[in-house]
Protein backbone atom coordinates (compact mmCIF):
# COMPACT_ATOMS: atom_id res chain seq x y z
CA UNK A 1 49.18 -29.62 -75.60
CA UNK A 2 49.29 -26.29 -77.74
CA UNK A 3 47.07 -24.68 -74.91
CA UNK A 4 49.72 -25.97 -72.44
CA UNK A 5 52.70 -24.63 -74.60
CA UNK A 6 51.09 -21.26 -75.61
CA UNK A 7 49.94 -20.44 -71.56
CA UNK A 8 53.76 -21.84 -70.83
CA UNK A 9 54.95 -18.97 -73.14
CA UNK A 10 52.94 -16.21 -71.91
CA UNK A 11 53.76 -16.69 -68.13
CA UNK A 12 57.20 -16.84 -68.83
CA UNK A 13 56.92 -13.70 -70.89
CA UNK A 14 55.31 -12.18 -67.67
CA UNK A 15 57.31 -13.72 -65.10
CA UNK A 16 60.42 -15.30 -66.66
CA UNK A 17 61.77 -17.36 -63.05
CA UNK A 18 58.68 -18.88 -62.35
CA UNK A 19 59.39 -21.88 -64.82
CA UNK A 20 62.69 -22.51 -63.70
CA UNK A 21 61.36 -22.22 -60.07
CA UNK A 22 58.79 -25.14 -61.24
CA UNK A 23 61.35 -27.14 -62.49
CA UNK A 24 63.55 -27.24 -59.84
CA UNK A 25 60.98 -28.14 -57.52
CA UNK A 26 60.19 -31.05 -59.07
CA UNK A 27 63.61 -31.74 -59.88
CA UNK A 28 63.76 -31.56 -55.84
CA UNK A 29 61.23 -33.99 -56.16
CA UNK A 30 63.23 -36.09 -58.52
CA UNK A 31 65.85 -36.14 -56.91
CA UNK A 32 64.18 -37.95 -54.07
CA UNK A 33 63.46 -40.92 -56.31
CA UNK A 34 67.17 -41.00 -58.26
CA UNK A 35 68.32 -41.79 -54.52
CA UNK A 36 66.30 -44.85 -54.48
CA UNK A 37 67.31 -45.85 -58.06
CA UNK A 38 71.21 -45.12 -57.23
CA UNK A 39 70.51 -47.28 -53.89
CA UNK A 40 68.43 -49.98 -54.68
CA UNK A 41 70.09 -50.57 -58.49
CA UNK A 42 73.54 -51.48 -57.84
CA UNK A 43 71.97 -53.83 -54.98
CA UNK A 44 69.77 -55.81 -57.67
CA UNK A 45 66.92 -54.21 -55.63
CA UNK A 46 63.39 -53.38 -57.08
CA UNK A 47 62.60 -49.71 -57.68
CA UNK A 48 59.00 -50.40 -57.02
CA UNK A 49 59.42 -52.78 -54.39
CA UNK A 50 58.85 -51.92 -51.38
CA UNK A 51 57.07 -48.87 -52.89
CA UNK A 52 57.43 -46.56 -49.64
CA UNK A 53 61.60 -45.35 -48.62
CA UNK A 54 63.10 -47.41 -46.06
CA UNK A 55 65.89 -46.57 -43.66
CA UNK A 56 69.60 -48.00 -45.01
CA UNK A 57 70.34 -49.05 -41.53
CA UNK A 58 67.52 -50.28 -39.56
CA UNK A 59 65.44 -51.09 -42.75
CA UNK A 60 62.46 -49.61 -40.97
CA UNK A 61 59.76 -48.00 -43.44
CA UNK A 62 60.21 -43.84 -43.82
CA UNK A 63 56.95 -41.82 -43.13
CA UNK A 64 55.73 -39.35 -46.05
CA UNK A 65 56.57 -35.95 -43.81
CA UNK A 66 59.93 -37.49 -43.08
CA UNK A 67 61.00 -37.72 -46.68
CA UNK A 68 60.55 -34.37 -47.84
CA UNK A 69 63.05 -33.47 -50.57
CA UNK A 70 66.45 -31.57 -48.56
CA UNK A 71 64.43 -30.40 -46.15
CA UNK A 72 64.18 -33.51 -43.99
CA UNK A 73 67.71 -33.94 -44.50
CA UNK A 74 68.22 -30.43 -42.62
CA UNK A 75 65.67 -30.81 -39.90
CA UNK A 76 66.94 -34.28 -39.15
CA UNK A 77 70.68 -32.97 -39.11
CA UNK A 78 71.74 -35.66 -41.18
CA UNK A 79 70.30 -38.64 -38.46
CA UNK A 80 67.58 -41.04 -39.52
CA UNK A 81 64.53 -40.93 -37.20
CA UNK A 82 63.94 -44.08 -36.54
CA UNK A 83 67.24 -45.56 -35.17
CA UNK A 84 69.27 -42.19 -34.78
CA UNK A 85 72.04 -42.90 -37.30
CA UNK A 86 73.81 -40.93 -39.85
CA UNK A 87 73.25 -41.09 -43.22
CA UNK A 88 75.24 -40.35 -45.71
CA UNK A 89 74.93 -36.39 -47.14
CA UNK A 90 74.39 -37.49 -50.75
CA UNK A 91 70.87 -37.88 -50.15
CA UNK A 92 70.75 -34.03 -50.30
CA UNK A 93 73.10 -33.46 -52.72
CA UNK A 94 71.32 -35.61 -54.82
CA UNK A 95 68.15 -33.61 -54.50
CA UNK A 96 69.84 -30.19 -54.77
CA UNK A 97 71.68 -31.11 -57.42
CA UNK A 98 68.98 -32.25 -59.62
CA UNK A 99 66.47 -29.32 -58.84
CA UNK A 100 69.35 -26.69 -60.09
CA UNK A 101 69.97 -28.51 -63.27
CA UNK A 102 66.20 -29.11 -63.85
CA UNK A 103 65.86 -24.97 -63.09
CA UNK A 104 69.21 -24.56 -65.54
CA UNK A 105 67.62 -26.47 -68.21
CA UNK A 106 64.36 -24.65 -67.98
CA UNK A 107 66.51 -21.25 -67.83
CA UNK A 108 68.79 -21.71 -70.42
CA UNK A 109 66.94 -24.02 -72.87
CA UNK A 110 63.13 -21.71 -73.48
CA UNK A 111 62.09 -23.45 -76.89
CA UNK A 112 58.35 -24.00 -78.09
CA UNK A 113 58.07 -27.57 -77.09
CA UNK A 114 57.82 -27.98 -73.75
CA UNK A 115 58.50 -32.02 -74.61
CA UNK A 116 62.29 -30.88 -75.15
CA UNK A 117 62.46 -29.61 -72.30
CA UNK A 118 61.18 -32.88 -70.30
CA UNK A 119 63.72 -34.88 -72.43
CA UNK A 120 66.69 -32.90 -71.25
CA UNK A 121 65.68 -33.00 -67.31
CA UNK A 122 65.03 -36.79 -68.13
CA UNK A 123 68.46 -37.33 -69.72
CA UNK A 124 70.08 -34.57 -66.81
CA UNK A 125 68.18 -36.90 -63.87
CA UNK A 126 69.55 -40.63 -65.38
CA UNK A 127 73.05 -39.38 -65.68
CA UNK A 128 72.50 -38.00 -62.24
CA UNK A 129 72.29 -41.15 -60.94
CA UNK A 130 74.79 -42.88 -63.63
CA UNK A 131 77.08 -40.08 -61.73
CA UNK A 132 76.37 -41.26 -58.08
CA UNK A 133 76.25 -44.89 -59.12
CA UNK A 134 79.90 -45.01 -60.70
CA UNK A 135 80.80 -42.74 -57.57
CA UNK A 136 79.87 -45.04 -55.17
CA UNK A 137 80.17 -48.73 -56.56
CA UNK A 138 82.37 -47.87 -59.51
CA UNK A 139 79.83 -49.03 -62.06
CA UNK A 140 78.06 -47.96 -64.87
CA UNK A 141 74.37 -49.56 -65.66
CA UNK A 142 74.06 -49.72 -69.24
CA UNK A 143 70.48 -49.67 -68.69
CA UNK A 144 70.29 -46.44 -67.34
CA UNK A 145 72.64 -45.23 -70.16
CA UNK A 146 70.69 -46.64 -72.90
CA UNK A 147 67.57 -44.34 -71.17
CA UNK A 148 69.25 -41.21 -71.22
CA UNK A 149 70.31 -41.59 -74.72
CA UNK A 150 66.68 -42.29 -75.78
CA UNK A 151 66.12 -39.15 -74.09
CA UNK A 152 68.94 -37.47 -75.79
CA UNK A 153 67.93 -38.89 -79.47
CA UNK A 154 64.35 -37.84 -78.61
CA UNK A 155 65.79 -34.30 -78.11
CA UNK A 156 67.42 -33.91 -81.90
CA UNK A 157 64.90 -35.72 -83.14
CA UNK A 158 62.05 -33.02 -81.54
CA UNK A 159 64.72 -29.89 -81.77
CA UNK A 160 66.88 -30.25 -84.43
CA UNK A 161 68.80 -27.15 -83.80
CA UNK A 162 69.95 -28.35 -80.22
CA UNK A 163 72.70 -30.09 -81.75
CA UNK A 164 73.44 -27.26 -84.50
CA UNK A 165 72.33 -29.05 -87.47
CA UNK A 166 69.46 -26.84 -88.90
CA UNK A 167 66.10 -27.49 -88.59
CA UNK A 168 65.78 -30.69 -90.51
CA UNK A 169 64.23 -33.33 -87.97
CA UNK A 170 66.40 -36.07 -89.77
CA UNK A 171 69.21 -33.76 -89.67
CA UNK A 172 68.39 -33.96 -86.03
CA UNK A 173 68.07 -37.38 -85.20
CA UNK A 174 71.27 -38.48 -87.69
CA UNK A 175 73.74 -36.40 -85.81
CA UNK A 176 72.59 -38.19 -82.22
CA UNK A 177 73.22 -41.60 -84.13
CA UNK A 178 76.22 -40.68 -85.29
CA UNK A 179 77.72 -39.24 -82.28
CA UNK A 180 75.95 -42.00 -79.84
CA UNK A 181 77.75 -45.03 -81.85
CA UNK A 182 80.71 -42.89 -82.55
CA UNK A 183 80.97 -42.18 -78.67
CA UNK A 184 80.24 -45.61 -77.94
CA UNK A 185 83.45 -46.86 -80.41
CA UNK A 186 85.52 -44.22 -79.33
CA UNK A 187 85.56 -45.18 -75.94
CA UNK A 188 85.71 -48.89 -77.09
CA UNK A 189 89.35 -48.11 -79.02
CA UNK A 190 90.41 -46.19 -76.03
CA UNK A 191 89.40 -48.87 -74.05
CA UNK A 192 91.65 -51.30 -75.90
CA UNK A 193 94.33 -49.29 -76.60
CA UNK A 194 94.77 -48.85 -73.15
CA UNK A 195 94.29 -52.18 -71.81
CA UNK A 196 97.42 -52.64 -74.59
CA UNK A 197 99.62 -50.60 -72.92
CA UNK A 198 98.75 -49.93 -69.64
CA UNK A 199 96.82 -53.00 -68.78
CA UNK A 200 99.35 -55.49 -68.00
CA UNK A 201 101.65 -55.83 -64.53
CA UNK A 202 104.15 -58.53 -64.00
CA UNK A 203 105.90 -59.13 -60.63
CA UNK A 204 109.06 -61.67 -60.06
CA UNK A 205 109.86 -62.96 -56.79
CA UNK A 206 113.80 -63.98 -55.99
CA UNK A 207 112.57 -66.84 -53.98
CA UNK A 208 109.09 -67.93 -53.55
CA UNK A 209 106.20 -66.32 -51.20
CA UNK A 210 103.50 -67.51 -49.62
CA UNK A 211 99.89 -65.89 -51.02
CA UNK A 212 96.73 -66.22 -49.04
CA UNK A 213 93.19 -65.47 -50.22
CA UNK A 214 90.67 -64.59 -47.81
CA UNK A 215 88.21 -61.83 -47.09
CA UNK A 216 89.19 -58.90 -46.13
CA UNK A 217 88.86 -57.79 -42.45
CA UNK A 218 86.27 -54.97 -43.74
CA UNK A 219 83.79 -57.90 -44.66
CA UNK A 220 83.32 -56.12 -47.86
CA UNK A 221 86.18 -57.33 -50.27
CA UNK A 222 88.07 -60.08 -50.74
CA UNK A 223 91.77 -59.92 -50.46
CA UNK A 224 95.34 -61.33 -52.03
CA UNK A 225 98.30 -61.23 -49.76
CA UNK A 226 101.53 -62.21 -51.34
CA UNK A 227 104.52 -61.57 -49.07
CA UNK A 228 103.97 -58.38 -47.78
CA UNK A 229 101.82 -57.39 -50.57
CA UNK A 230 98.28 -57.02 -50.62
CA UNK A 231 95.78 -56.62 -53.43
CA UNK A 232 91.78 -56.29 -53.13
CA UNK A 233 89.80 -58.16 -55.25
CA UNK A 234 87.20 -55.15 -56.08
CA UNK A 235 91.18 -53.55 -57.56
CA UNK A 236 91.99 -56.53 -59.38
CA UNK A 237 88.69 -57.20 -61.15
CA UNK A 238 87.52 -54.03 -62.64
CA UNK A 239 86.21 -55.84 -65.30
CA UNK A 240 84.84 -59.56 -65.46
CA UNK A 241 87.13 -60.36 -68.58
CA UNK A 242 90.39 -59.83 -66.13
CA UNK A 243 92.52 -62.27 -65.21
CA UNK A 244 95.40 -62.86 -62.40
CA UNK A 245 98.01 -64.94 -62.78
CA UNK A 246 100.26 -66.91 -59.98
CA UNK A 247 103.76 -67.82 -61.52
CA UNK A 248 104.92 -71.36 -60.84
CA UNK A 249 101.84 -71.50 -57.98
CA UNK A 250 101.10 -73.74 -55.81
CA UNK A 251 97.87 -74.78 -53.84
CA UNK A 252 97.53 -76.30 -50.39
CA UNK A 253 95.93 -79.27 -49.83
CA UNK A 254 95.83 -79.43 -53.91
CA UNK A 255 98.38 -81.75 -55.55
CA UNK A 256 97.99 -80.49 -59.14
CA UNK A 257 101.72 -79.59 -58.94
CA UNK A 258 103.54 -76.42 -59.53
CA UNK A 259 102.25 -73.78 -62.54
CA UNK A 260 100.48 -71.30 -63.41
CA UNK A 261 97.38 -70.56 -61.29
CA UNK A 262 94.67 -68.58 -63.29
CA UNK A 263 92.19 -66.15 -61.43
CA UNK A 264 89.48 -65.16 -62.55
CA UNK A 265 86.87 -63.09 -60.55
CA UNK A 266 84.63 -65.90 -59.45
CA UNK A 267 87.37 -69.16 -59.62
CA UNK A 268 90.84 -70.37 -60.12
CA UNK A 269 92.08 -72.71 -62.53
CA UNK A 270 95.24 -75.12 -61.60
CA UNK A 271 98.04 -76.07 -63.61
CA UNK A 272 96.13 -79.39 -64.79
CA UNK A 273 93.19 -77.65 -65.47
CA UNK A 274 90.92 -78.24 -62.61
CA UNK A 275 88.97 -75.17 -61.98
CA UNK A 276 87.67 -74.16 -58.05
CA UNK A 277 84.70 -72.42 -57.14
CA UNK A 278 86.20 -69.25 -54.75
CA UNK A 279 82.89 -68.78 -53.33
CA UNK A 280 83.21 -72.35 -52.28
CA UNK A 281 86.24 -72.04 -50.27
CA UNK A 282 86.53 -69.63 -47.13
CA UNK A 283 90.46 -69.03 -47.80
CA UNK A 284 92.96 -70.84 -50.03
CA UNK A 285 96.82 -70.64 -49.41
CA UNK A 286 99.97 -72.03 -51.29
CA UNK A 287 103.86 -70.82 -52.63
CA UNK A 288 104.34 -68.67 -55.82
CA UNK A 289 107.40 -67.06 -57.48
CA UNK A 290 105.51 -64.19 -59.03
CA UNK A 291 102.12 -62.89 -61.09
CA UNK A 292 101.02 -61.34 -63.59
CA UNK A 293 97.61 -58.90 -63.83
CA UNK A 294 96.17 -57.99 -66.94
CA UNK A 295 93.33 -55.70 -66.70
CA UNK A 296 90.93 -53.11 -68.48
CA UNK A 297 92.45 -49.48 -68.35
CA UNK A 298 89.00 -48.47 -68.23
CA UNK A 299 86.24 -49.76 -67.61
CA UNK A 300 83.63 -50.72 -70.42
CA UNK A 301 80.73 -48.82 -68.97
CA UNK A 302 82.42 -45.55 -69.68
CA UNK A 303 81.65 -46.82 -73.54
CA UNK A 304 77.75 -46.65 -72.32
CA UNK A 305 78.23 -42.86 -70.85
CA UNK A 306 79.64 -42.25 -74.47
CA UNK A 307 76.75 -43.35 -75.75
CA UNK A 308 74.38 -41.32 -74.05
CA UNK A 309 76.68 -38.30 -74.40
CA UNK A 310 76.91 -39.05 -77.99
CA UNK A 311 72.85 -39.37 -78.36
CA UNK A 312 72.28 -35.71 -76.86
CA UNK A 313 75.39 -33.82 -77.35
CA UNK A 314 76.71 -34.79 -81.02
CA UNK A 315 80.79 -36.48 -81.81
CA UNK A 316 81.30 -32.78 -80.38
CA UNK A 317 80.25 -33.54 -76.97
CA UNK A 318 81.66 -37.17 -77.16
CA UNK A 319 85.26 -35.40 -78.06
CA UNK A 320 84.68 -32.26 -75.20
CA UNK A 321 83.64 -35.30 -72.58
CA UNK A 322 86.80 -37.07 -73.07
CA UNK A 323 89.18 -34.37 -73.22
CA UNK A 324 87.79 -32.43 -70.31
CA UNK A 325 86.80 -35.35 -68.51
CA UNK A 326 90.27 -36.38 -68.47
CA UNK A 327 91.42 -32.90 -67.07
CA UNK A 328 88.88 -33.05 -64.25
CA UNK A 329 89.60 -36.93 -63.30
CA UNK A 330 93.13 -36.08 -62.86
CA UNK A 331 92.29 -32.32 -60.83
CA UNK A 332 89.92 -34.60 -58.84
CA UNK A 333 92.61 -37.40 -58.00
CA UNK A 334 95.09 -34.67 -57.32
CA UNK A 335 92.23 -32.91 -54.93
CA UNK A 336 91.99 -36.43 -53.53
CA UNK A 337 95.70 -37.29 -53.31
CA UNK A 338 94.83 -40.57 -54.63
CA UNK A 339 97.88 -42.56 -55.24
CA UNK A 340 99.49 -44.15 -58.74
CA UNK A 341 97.69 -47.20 -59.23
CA UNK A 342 94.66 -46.57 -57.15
CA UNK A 343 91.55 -47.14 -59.58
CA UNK A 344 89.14 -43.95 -59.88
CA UNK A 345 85.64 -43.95 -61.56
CA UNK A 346 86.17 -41.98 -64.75
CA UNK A 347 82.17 -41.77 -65.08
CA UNK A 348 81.83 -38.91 -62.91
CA UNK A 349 84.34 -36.58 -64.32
CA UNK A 350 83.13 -37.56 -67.61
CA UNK A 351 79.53 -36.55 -67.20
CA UNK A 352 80.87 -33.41 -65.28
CA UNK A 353 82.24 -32.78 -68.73
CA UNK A 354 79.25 -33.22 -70.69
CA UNK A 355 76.97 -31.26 -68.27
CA UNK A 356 79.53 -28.00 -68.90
CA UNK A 357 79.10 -28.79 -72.83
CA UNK A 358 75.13 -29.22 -72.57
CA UNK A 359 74.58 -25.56 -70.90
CA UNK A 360 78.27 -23.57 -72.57
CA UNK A 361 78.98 -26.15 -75.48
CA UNK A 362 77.38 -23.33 -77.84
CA UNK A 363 80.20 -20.84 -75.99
CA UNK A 364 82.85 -23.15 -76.10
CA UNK A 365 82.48 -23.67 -79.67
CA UNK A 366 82.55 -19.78 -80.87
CA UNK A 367 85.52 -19.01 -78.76
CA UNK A 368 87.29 -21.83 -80.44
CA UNK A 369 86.98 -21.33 -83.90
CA UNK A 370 87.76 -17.66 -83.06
CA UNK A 371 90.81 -18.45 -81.37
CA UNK A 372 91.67 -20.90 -84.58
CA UNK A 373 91.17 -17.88 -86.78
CA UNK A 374 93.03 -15.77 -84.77
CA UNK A 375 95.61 -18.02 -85.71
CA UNK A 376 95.96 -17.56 -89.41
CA UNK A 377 94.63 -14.54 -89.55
């Protein structure tokens, strides 16, 4: 390994790109292979199994010259070979995007140990996908979370100085401890503090409305109609520990009586207790005079994102994530012209954050504490 790090040095002495061009070719690489973790995943899908890439429409196996990294995107303009479709362009965004943060880690982050190094492209790649995954299916897999902050405590454990604390290797690893279960709490307390006073939603109805629940006509979600309101399931049930309430609900072809009607994201419970099985019933109907929704304000894998911010990045990080996260998740909604109420992933903007603090956090930090002198001095 010392032959490895001390030929490492002297070609980048020589040639300073070529590392950074090595890295982001096998970030390229890696990138191939965080688009079947961020596909198969969510989908309770093996990783491994089947080992070779298979198309997302037809299911038909992909060829080894067919899956080169962006640049079978390109030739194939976007179409799969097999049946002709279109496929979505995050397949090479996800491999661009990962070989310029493996060549910006290489770039900006030349230590001794080329182990550090590794540990930062393998935290950069998992939140990569935790990015893409959140994006897509609005989730965050605290398995994947809990890798990248191994990664990141691996980091201050090998390179003390990355997170500013000397050179003391359990200087090191005690500041990602600190700021991975700080994060972790943080986000927790938001969590709950928000839930507390943003969480809850209460509608009253002059005279009582019919609700239906049935799947929606997308196939994909499951929807509430009450009156001429309607509410999708994937909205209402953010978290598995929400609940909807019917006011003074009936149910058809039920004769539990009037009262409340408790959802939850897999039954309903009826005034006198009984409790239904929704994936046992295609649609059920009845009357209510209003609900109530109490949900999380956000979600509780943001918590896990803290925790791998926490791991690499310090409480700093953790603190920078939040803050600026919040500023991009609301630049990004207004970008979007989502609407008041709509739920957005918060994961993405807050790992957008952290990535700016990984490569400028040193940056950020001088110009602040000069700007905090400048004001008392």
């Amino acid at each position: 390994m010392e032959a490895i790090i001390t030929y490492t040095q002297e070609v980048t002495a020589v040639v300073p790109w070529l590392l950074p061009l090595f890295f982001g070719l096998f970030g390229a690489c890696v990138g191939s292979f965080l688009n079947v973790v961020i596909y198969r995943l969510p989908r309770g899908l093996s990783v491994n199994e089947p080992r070779r890439s298979f198309c997302p429409q037809c299911k038909a196996p992909i060829p080894w010259y067919l899956n080169l990294p962006v640049l079978s995107y390109l030739m194939l303009r976007g179409r799969t070979a097999c049946c002709g479709r279109h496929y979505t362009a995050r397949y090479c965004v996800v491999e661009l995007a990962c070989a310029l943060l493996f060549a910006a880690v290489a770039w900006n982050f030349c230590t001794d140990d080329i182990i550090t190094q590794v540990l930062l492209c393998v935290w950069v790649a998992v939140m990569l996908a935790c990015f893409c995954i959140d994006w897509e299916q609005m989730v965050v897999l605290p398995s994947l979370a809990l890798v990248a902050a191994v990664a990141g405590g691996g980091v201050s454990r090998l390179s003390p100085w990355f997170s500013g604390e000397g050179t003391e290797l359990l200087q090191g690893l005690m500041s990602s401890l600190s700021g991975a279960f700080g994060g972790f709490l943080l986000f927790r307390l938001v969590a709950l503090a928000g839930k507390f006073l943003f969480g809850r939603r209460q509608q009253a109805f002059a005279a009582p409305q019919e609700w239906l629940l049935h799947q929606a006509a997308d196939g994909e979600d499951v929807e509430l109609l009450i009156g001429q309101e309607r509410l999708l399931w994937s909205d209402l049930f953010l978290e598995s520990s929400n609940r909807f309430t019917l006011v003074a609900g009936t149910v058809t072809g039920h004769g539990a009586g009037a009262g409340e009607l408790v959802f939850t994201v897999d039954s309903l419970t009826l005034p006198d207790g009984t409790r239904l099985s929704l994936e046992e019933h295609d649609e059920l109907r009845g009357t209510c005079c209003g609900y109530a929704a109490r949900k999380e304000a956000m979600g509780s894998g943001d918590a896990w994102l803290a925790l791998a911010i926490g791991a690499l990045c310090g409480w700093q990080g953790v603190v920078f994530a939040l803050v600026g996260g919040s500023f991009i998740g609301i630049a990004a909604a207004l970008v979007a012209r989502v609407g008041r109420g709509t739920p957005m992933p918060f994961g993405p903007a807050l790992i957008a954050a952290a990535l700016v603090w990984l490569f400028y956090g040193t940056e950020l930090s001088s110009a602040y504490l000069e700007w905090v002198e400048s004001l008392f001095w």
